[in-house]
C-alpha atoms as a PDB file:
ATOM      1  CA  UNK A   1       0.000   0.000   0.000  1.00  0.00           C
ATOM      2  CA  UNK A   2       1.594   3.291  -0.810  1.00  0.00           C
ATOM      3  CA  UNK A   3       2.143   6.091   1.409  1.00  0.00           C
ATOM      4  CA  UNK A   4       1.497   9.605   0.494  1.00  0.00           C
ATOM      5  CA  UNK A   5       3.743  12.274   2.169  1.00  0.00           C
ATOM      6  CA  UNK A   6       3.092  16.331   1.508  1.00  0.00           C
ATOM      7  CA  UNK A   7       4.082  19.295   3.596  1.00  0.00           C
ATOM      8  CA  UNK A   8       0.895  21.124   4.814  1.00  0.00           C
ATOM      9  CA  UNK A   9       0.106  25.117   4.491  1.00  0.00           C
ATOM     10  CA  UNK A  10       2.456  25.331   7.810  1.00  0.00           C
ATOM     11  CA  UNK A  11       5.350  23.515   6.245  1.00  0.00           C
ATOM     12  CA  UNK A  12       4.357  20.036   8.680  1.00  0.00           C
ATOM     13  CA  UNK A  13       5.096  16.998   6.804  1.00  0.00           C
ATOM     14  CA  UNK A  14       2.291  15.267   7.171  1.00  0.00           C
ATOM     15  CA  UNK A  15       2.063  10.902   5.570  1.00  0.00           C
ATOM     16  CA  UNK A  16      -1.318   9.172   5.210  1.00  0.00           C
ATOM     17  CA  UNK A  17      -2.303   5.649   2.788  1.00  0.00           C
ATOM     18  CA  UNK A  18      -5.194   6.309   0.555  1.00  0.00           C
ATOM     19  CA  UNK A  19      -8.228   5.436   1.750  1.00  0.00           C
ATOM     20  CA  UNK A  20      -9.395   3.292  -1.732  1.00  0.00           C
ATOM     21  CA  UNK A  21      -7.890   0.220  -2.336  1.00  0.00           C
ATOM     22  CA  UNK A  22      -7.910  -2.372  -5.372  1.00  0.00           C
ATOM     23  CA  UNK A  23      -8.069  -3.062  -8.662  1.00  0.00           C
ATOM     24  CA  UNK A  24      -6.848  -0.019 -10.441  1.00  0.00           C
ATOM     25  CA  UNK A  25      -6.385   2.311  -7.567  1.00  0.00           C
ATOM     26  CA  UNK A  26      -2.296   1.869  -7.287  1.00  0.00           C
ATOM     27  CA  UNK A  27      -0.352   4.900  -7.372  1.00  0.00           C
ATOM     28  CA  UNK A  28       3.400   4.171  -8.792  1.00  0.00           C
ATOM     29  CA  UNK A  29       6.101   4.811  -6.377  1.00  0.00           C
ATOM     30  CA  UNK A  30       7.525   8.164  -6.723  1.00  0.00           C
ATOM     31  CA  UNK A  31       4.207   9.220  -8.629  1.00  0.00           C
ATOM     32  CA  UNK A  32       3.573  12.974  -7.476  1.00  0.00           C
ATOM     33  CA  UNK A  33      -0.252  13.341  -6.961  1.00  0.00           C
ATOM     34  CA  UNK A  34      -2.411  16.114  -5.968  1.00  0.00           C
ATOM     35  CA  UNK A  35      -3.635  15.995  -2.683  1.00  0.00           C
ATOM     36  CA  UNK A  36      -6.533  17.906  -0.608  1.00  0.00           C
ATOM     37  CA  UNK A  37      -7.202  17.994   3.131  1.00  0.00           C
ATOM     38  CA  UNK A  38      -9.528  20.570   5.619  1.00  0.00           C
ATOM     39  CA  UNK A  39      -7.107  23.476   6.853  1.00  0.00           C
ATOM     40  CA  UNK A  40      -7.364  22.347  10.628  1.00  0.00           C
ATOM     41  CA  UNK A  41      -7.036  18.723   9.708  1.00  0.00           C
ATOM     42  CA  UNK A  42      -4.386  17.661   7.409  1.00  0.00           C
ATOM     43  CA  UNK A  43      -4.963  14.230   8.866  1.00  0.00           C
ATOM     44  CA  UNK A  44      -7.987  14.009   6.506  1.00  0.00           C
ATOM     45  CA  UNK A  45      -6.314  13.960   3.592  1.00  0.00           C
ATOM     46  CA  UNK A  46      -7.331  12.537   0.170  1.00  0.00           C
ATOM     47  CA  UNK A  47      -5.551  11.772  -3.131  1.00  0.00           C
ATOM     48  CA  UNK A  48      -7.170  13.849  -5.404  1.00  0.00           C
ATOM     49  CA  UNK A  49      -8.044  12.003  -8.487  1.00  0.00           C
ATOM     50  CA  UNK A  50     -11.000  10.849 -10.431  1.00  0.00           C
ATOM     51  CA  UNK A  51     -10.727   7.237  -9.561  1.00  0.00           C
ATOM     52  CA  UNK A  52      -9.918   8.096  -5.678  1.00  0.00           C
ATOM     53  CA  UNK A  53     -12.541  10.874  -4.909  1.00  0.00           C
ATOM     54  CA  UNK A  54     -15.354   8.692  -7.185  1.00  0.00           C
ATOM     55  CA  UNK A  55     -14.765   5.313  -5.719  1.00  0.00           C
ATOM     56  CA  UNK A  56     -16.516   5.702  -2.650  1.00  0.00           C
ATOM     57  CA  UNK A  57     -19.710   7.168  -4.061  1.00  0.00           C
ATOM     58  CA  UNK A  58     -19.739   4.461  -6.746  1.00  0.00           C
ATOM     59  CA  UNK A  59     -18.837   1.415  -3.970  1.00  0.00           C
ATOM     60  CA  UNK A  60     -21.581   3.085  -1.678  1.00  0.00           C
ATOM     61  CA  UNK A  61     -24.106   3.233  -4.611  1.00  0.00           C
ATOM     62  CA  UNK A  62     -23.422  -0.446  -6.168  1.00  0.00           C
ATOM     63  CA  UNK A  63     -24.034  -1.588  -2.368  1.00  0.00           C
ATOM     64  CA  UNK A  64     -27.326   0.527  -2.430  1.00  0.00           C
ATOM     65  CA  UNK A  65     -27.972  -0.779  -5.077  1.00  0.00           C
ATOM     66  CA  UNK A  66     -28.388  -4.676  -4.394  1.00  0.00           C
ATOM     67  CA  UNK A  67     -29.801  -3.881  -1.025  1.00  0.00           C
ATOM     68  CA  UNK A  68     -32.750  -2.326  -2.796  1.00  0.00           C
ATOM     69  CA  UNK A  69     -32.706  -5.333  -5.350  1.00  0.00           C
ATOM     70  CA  UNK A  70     -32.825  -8.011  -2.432  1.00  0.00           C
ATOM     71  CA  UNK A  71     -35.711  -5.837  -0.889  1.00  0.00           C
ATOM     72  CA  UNK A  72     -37.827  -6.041  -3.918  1.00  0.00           C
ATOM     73  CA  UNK A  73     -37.029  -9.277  -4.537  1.00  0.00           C
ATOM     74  CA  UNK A  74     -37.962 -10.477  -1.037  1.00  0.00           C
ATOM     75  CA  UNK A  75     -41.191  -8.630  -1.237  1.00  0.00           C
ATOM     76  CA  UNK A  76     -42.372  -9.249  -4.594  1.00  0.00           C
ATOM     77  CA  UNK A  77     -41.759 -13.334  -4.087  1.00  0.00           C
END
């Protein structure tokens, strides 16, 4: 798993391993990516690209998703 490390607006050097993991979500070592975090928590950071900011929403939806199909399918049988 890599490890991201990026100085913060007050020059802290700050490390954190993306949240997303899997099949297409590897970062190269050395890779420089863009990175955002809240102000007054650096801690929160996130790699900021397509495929890292989307994956949640799209993990969270497919999950929705089949719950909603099992649901339906339990009631209309």
């Amino acid at each position: 798993m890599p490890v991201i490390e990026f100085l913060d607006h007050r020059g802290h050097r700050v490390e954190f391993k993306p949240r997303m993991r899997g099949s297409g979500m590897g970062l190269a070592t050395g890779l420089t990516v863009p990175v955002i975090y809240p102000p007054h928590n650096p801690q929160r950071a996130r790699v900021r690209m397509w495929r890292h900011m989307t994956g949640p929403v799209v993990v969270m939806a497919c999950a929705a998703a089949v719950f909603l199909a099992v649901g339906v399918f339990i009631v209309v049988h």
